[in-house]
Protein backbone atom coordinates (compact mmCIF):
# COMPACT_ATOMS: atom_id res chain seq x y z
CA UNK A 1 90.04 177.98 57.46
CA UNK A 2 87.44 175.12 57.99
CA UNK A 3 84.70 175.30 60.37
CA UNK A 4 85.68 175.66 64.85
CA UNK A 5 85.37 172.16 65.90
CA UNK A 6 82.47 171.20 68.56
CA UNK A 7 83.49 167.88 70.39
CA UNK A 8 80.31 167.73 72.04
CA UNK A 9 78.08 168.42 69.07
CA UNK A 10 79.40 166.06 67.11
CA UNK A 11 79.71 163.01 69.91
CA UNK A 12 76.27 163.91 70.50
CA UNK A 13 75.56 163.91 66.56
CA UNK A 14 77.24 160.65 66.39
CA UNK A 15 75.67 159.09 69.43
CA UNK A 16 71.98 159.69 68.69
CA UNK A 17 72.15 157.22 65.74
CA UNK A 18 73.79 154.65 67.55
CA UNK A 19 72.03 151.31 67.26
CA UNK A 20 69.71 152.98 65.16
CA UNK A 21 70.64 151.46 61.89
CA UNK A 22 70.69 155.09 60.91
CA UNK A 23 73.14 157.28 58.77
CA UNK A 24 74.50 160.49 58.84
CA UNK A 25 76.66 162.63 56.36
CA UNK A 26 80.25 162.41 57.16
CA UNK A 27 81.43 165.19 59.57
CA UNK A 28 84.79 165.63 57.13
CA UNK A 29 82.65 166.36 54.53
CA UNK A 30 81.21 169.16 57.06
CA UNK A 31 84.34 169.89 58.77
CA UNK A 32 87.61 170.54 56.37
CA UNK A 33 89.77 170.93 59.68
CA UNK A 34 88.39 167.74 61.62
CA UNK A 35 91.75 165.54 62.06
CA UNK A 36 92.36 162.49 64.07
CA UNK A 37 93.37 164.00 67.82
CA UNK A 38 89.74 165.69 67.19
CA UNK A 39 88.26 162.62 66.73
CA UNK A 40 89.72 160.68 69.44
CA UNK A 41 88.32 164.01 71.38
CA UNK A 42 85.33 162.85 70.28
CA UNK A 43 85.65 159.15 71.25
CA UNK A 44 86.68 159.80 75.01
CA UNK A 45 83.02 162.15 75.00
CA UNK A 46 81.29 159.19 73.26
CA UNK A 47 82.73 156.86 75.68
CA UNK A 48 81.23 158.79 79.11
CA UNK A 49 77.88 159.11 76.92
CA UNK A 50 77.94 155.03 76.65
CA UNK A 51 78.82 154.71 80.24
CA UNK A 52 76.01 156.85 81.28
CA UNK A 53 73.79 154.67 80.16
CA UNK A 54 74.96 151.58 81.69
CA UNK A 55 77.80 150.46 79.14
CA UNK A 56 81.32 149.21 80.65
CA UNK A 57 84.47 149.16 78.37
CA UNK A 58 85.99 145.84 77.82
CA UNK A 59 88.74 146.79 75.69
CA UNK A 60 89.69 148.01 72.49
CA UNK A 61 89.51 147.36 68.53
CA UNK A 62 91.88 148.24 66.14
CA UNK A 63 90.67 149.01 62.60
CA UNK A 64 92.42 149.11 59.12
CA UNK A 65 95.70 147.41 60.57
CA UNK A 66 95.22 144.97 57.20
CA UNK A 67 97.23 147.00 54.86
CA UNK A 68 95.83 145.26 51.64
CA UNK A 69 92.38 147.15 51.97
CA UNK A 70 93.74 150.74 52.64
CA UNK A 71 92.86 151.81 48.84
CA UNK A 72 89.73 150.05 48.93
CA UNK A 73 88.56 152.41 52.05
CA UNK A 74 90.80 155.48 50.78
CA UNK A 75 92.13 155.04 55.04
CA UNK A 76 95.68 154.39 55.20
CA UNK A 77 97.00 153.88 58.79
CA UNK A 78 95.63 151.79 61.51
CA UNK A 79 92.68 153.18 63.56
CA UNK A 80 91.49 152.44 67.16
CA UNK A 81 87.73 152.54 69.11
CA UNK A 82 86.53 151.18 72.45
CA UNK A 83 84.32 147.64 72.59
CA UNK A 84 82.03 147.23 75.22
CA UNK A 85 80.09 144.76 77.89
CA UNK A 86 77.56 145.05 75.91
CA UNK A 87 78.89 144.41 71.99
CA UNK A 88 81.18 141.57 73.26
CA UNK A 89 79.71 137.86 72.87
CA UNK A 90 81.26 134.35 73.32
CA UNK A 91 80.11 132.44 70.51
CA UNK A 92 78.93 129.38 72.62
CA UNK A 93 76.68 131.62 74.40
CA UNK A 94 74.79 133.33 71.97
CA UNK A 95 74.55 129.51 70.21
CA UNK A 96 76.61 130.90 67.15
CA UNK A 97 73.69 133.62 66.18
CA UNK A 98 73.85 136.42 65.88
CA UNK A 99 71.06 139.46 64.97
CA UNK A 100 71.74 142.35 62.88
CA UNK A 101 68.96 144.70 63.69
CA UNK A 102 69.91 147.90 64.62
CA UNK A 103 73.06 147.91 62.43
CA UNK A 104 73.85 150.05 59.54
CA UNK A 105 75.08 148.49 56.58
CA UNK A 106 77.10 145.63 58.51
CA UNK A 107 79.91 143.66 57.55
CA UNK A 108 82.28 140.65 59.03
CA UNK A 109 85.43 140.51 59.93
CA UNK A 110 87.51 137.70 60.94
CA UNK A 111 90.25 138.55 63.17
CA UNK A 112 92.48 137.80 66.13
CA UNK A 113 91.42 138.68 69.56
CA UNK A 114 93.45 138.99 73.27
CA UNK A 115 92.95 139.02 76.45
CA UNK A 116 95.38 140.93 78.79
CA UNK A 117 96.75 138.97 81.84
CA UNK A 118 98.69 142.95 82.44
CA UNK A 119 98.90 146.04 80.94
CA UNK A 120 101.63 146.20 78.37
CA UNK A 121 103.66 149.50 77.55
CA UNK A 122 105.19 151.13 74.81
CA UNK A 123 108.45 150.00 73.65
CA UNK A 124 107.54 145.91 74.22
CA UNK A 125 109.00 143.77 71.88
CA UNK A 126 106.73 140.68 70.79
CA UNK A 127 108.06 137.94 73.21
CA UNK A 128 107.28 141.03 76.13
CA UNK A 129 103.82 141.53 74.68
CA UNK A 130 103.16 137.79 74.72
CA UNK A 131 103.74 137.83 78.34
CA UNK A 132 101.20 140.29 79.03
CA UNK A 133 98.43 138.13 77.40
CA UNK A 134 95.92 135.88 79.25
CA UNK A 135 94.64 133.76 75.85
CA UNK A 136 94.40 134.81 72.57
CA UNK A 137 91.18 133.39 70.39
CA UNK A 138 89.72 133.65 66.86
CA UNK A 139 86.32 135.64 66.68
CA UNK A 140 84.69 137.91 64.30
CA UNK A 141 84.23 141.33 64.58
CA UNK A 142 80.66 142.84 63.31
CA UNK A 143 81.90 146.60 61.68
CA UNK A 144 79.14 148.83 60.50
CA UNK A 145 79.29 152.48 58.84
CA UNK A 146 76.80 155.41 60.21
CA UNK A 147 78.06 157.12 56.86
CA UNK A 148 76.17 155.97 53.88
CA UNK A 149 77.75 153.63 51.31
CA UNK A 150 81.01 153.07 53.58
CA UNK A 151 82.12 156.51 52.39
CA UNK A 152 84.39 158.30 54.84
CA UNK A 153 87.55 159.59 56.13
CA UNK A 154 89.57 158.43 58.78
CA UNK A 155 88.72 160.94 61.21
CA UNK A 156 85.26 159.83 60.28
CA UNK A 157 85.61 156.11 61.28
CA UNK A 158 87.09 156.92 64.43
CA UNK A 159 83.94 159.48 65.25
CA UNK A 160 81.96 156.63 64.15
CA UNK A 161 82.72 154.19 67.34
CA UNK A 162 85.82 153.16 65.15
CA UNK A 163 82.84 151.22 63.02
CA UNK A 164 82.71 148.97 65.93
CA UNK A 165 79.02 146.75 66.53
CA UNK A 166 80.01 143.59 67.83
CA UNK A 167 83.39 141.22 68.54
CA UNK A 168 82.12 137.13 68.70
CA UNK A 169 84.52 135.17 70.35
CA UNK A 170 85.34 131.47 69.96
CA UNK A 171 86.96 129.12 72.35
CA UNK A 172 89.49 131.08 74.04
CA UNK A 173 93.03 129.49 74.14
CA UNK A 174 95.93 130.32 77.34
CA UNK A 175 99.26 131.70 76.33
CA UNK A 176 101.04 130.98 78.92
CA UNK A 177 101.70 127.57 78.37
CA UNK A 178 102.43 127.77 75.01
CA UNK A 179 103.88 131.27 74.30
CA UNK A 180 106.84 129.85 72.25
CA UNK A 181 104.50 128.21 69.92
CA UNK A 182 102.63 131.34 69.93
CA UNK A 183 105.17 133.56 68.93
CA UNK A 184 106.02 131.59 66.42
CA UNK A 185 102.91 130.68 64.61
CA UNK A 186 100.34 133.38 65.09
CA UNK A 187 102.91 135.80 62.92
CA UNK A 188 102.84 132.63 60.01
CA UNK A 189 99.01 131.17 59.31
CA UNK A 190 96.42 131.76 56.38
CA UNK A 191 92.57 131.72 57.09
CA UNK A 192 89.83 130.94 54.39
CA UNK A 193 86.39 132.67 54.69
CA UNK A 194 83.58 131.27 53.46
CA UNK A 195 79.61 132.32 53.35
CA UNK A 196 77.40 128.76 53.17
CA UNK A 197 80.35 126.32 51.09
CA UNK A 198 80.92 129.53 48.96
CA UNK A 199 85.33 130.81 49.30
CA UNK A 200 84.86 134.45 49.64
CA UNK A 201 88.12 135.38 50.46
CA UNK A 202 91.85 133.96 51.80
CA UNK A 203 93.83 136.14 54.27
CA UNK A 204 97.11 136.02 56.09
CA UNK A 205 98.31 137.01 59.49
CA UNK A 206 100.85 139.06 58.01
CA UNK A 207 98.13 141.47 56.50
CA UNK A 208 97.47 142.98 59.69
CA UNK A 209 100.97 145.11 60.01
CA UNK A 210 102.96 141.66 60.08
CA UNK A 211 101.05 139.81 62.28
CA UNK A 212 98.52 140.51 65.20
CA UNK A 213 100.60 140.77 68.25
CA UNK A 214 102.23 143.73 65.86
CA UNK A 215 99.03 145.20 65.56
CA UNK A 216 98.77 145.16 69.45
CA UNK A 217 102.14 146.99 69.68
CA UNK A 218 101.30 149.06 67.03
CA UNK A 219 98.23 150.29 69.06
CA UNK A 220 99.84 150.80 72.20
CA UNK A 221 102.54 153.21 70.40
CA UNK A 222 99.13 155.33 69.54
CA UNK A 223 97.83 155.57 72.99
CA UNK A 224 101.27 156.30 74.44
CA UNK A 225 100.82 159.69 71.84
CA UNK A 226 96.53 160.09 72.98
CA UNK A 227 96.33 162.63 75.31
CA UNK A 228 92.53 162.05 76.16
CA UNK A 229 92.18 158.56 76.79
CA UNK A 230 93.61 155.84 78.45
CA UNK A 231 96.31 153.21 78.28
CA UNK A 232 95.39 149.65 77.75
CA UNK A 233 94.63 147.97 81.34
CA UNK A 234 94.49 144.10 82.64
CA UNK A 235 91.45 142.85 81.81
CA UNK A 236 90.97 144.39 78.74
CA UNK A 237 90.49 142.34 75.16
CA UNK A 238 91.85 143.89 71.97
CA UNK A 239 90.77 142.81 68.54
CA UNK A 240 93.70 142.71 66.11
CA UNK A 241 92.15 143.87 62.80
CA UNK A 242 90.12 141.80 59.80
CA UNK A 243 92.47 139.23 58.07
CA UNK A 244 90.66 139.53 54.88
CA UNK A 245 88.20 141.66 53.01
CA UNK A 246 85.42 143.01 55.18
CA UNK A 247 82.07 141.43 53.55
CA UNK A 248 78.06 142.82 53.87
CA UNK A 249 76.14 140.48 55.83
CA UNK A 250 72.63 139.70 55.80
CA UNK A 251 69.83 138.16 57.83
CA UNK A 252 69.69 133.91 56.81
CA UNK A 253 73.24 134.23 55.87
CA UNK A 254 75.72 131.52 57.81
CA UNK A 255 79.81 132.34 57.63
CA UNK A 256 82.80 130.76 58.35
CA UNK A 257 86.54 130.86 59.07
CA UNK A 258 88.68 128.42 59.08
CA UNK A 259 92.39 128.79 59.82
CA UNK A 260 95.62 126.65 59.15
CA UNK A 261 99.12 127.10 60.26
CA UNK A 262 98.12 127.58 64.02
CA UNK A 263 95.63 126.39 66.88
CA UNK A 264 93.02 128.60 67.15
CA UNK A 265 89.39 126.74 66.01
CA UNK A 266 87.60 127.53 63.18
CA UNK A 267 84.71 129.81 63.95
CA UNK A 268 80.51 130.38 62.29
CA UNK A 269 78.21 132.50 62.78
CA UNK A 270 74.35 132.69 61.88
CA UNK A 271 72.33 136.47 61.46
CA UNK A 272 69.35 136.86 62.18
């Protein structure tokens, strides 16, 4: 029998080396009995921790929905953690820069992003979901690991802010308008990551459990089942999951995305 768990030592554990650029030992390798509903424990304690110091939730990510890097990360179902005021940035107004002080062992992710026009609920099939979304944009989420050498379980990433340290936006598109188009594209296109000219890796929508307004259904089953935190509201974005490899990044360094099949712009960032 492992260890009692202690949901506010570890979210206290865990929060003290927040935007540190600090690492701890991985609390599964300390607790045999940790599971998941412990850890999402842990995230609603983290979350009043972050909004007692000023922080407002703007939505959600959802992490590991791209089943071809499961065995790379030893994680093999989807994983969710709350973004905030605070780690959310539109592109255009941070001038395409970004700095990574503060973050331990970051990497880049390019993904799909929503905005929620109304809260969606369990049991939505896609042409439903589409209707609950505002605009939909290309951005790329900043992960980073508080466990050393990206080694952890998924319990562990989920105790870990869901590895969550920034979502960039780009140019933010309506559905509305569109959602035919929509719905039938956004399941279909290929995207290209590049660092400098350099092709690091190629990715498809379908990685991310079929396509990214899956994803967004697959998360809402998961809070439907979380009996600590909330549903997803109006208002809120969600981040759909990397379409390729996730990639260290490092100060100098300038990336890229560019996608085909569907229109959402191409995206870059500059660290710092």
């Amino acid at each position: 029998m492992g260890a009692p768990i202690d949901i506010q030592a570890i979210a206290s554990e865990a929060f003290a080396v927040l935007d540190t650029g600090s690492h701890i030992a991985p609390f599964s390798s300390r607790l045999s009995s940790l599971d998941l509903d412990d850890a999402y424990r842990v995230t609603a304690v983290v979350r009043q921790m972050r909004e007692a110091r000023g922080e407002v939730v703007a939505g959600r990510k959802i992490g590991f929905t791209n089943r071809t890097i499961w065995a790379e990360y030893d994680v093999y179902a989807p994983i969710w953690g709350y973004v905030y005021d605070r780690t959310v940035h539109s592109l255009a107004e941070i001038g395409n820069r970004f700095p990574l002080v503060s973050l331990a062992e970051p990497r880049i992710e390019p993904e799909i992003v929503f905005g929620l026009a109304k809260a969606p609920v369990a049991g939505m099939d896609e042409n439903a979901l589409l209707a609950c979304l505002e605009w939909v944009a290309h951005g790329f989420e900043i992960v980073q690991s508080i466990f050393p050498g990206w080694q952890f379980s998924a319990p562990d990433t989920v105790v870990g802010f869901g590895l969550h340290a920034a979502l960039l936006i780009g140019p933010r598109h309506p559905i509305a308008a569109a959602a035919e188009i929509w719905h039938r594209t956004l399941p279909g296109f290929e995207i290209d990551l590049k660092r400098e000219a350099t092709l690091l890796d190629h990715g498809r929508a379908t990685n991310v459990l079929g396509g990214p307004v899956s994803a967004l259904g697959h998360l809402i089953e998961l809070l439907a089942r979380d009996q600590v935190n909330p549903p997803l509201a109006a208002g809120e974005i969600v981040t759909t999951g990397t379409l390729t490899r996730a990639f260290p990044v490092a100060p100098g360094e300038t990336w890229t995305a560019e996608l085909t099949g569907v229109a959402l712009d191409g995206i870059r960032i500059k660290f710092v």
